[in-house]
C-alpha atoms as a PDB file:
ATOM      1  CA  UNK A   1    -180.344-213.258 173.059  1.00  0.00           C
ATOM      2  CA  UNK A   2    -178.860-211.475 175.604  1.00  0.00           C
ATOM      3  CA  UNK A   3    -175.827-208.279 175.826  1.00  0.00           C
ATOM      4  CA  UNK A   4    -173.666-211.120 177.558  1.00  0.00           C
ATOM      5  CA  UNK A   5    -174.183-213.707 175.019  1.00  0.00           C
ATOM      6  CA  UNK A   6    -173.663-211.105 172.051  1.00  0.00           C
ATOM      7  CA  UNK A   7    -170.774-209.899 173.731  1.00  0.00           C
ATOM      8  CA  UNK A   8    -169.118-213.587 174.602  1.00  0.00           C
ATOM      9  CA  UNK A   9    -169.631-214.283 170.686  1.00  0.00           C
ATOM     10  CA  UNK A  10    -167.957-211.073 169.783  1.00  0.00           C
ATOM     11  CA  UNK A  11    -165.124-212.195 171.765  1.00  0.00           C
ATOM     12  CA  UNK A  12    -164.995-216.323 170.973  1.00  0.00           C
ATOM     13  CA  UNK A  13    -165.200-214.832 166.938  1.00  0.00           C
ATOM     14  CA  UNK A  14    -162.368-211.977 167.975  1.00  0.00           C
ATOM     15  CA  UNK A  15    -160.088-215.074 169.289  1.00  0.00           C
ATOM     16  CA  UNK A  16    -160.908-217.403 166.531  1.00  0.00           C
ATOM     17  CA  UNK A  17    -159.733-214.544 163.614  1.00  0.00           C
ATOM     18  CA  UNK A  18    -156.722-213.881 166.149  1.00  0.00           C
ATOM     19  CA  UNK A  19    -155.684-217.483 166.133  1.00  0.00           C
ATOM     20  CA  UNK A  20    -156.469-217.661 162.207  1.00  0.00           C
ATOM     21  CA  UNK A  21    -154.656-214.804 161.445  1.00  0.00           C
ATOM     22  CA  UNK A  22    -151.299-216.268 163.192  1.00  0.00           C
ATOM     23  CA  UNK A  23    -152.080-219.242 161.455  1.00  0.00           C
ATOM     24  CA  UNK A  24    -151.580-217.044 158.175  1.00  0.00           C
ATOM     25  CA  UNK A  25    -148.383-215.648 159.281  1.00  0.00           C
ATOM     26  CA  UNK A  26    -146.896-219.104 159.519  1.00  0.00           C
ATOM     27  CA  UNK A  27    -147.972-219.412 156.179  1.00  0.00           C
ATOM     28  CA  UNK A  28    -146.552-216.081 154.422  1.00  0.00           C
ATOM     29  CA  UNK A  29    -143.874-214.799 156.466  1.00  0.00           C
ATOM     30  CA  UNK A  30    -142.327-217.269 158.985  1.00  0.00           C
ATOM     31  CA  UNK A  31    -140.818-215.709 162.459  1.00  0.00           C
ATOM     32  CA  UNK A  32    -138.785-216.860 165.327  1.00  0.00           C
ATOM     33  CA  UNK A  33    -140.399-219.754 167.020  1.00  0.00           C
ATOM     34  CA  UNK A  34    -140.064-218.302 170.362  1.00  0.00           C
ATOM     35  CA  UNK A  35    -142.333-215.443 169.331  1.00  0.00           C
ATOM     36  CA  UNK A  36    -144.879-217.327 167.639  1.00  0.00           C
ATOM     37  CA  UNK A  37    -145.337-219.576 170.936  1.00  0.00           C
ATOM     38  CA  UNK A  38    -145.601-216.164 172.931  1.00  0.00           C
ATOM     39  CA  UNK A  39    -148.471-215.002 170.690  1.00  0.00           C
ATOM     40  CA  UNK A  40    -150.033-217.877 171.038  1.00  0.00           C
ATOM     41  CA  UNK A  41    -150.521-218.752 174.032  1.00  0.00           C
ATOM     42  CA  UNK A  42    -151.797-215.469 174.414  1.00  0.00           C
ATOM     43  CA  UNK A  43    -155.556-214.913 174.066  1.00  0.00           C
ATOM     44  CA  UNK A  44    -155.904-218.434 171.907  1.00  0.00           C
ATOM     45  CA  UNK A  45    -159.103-219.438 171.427  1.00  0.00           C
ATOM     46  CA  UNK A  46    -160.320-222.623 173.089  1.00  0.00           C
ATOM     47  CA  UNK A  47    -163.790-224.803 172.394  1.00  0.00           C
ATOM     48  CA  UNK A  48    -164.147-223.804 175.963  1.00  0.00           C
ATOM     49  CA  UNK A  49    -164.398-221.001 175.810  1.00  0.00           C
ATOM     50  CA  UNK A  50    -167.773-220.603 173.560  1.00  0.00           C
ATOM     51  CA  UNK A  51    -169.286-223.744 176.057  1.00  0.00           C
ATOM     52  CA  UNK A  52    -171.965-221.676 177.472  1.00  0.00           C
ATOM     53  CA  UNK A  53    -172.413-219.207 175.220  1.00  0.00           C
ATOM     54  CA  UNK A  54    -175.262-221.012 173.362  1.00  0.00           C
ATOM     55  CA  UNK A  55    -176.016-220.743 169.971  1.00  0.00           C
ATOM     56  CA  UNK A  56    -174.653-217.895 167.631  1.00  0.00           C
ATOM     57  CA  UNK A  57    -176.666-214.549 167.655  1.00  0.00           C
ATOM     58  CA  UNK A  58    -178.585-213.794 164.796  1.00  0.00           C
ATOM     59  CA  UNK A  59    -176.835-210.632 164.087  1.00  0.00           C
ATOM     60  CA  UNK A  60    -173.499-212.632 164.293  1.00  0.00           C
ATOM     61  CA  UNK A  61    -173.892-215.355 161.580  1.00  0.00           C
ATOM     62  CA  UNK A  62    -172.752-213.699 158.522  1.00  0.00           C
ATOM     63  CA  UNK A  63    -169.643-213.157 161.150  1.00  0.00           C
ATOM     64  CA  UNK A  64    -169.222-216.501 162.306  1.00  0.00           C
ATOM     65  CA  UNK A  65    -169.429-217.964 158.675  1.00  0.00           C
ATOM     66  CA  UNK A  66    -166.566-215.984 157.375  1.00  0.00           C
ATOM     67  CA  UNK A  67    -164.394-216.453 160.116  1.00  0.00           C
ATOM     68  CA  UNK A  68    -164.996-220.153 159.674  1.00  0.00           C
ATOM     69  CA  UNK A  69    -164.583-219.969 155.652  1.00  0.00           C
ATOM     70  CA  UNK A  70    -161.376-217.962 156.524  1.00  0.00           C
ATOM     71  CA  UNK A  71    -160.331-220.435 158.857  1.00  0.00           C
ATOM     72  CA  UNK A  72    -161.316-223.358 156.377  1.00  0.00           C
ATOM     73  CA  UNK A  73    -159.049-221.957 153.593  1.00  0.00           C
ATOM     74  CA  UNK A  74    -155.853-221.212 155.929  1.00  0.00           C
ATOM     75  CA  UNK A  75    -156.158-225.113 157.206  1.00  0.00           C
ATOM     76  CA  UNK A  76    -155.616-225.853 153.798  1.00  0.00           C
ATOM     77  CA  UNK A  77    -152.979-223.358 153.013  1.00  0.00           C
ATOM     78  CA  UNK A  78    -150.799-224.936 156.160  1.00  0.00           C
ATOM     79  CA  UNK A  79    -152.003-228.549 154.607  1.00  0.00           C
ATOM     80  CA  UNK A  80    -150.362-227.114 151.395  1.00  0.00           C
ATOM     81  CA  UNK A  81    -147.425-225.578 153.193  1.00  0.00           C
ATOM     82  CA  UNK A  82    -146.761-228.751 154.503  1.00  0.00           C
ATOM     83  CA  UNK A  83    -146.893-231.184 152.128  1.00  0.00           C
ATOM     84  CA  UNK A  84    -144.675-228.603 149.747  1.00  0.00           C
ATOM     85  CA  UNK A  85    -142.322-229.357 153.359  1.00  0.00           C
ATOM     86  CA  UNK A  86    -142.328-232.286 153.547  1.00  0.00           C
ATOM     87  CA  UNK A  87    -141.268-233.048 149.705  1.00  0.00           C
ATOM     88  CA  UNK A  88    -138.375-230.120 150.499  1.00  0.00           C
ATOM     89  CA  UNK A  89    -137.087-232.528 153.288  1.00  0.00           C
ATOM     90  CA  UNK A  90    -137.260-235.427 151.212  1.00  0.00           C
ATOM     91  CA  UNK A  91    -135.252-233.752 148.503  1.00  0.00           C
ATOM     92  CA  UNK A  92    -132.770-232.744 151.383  1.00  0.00           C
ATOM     93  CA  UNK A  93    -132.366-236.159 152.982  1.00  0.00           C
ATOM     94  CA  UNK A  94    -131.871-237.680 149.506  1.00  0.00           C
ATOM     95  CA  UNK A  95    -129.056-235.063 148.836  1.00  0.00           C
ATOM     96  CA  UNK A  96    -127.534-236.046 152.067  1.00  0.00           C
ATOM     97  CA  UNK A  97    -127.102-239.423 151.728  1.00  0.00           C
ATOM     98  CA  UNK A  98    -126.174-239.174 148.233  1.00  0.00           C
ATOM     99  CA  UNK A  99    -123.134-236.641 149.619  1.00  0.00           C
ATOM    100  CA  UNK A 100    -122.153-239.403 152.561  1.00  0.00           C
ATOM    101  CA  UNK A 101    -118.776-240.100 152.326  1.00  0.00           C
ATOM    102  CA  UNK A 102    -117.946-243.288 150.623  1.00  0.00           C
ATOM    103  CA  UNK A 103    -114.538-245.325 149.651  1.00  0.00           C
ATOM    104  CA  UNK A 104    -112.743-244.254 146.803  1.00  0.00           C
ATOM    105  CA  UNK A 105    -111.247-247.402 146.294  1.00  0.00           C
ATOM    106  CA  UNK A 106    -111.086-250.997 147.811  1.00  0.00           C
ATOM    107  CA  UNK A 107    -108.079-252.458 149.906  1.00  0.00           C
ATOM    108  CA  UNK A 108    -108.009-256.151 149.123  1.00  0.00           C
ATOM    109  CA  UNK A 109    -104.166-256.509 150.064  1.00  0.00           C
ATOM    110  CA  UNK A 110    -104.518-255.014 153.422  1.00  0.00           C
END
């Protein structure tokens, strides 16, 4: 393996726990939108990106399988999250149609 191929890895896996630690954020302490978007689109890893580096380096596999257990356990922490959202929105839209307004009585003169 070469420096440039160690050192493309070491970035691609730098990216990846960027990416999966914004992912976390979402997860535990939601921000503005706007932010989020700005973060990112910065630096956000793409399959791309790794294209030529070739396979992993030896000395970066114990690396690359945390990052991707890490990354495997926040997918289903936001699967969680949103399920858990999804019922909360039910729940909401049920409330809201049971509140709609609705006659109090019925004119049958009129």
């Amino acid at each position: 393996m070469s420096a440039d191929q160690d050192a493309g890895w070491q970035e691609a896996l730098d990216q990846i726990e960027a990416d999966v630690a914004r992912a976390q954020t979402l997860i535990t302490s939601p921000a503005d939108p706007e932010i989020l978007a700005a973060q990112s689109a910065e630096n956000q890893f793409t399959p791309a990106a790794a294209a030529g580096l070739g396979p992993v380096p030896d000395g970066l596999r114990v690396r690359a399988h945390a990052v991707l257990n890490r990354q495997q356990a926040v997918q289903r922490e936001l699967s969680e999250a949103l399920q858990a959202t999804r019922a909360h929105l039910r729940v909401v839209e049920s409330l809201v149609k049971r509140n709609a307004p609705q006659a109090v009585y019925l004119d049958i003169l009129g």
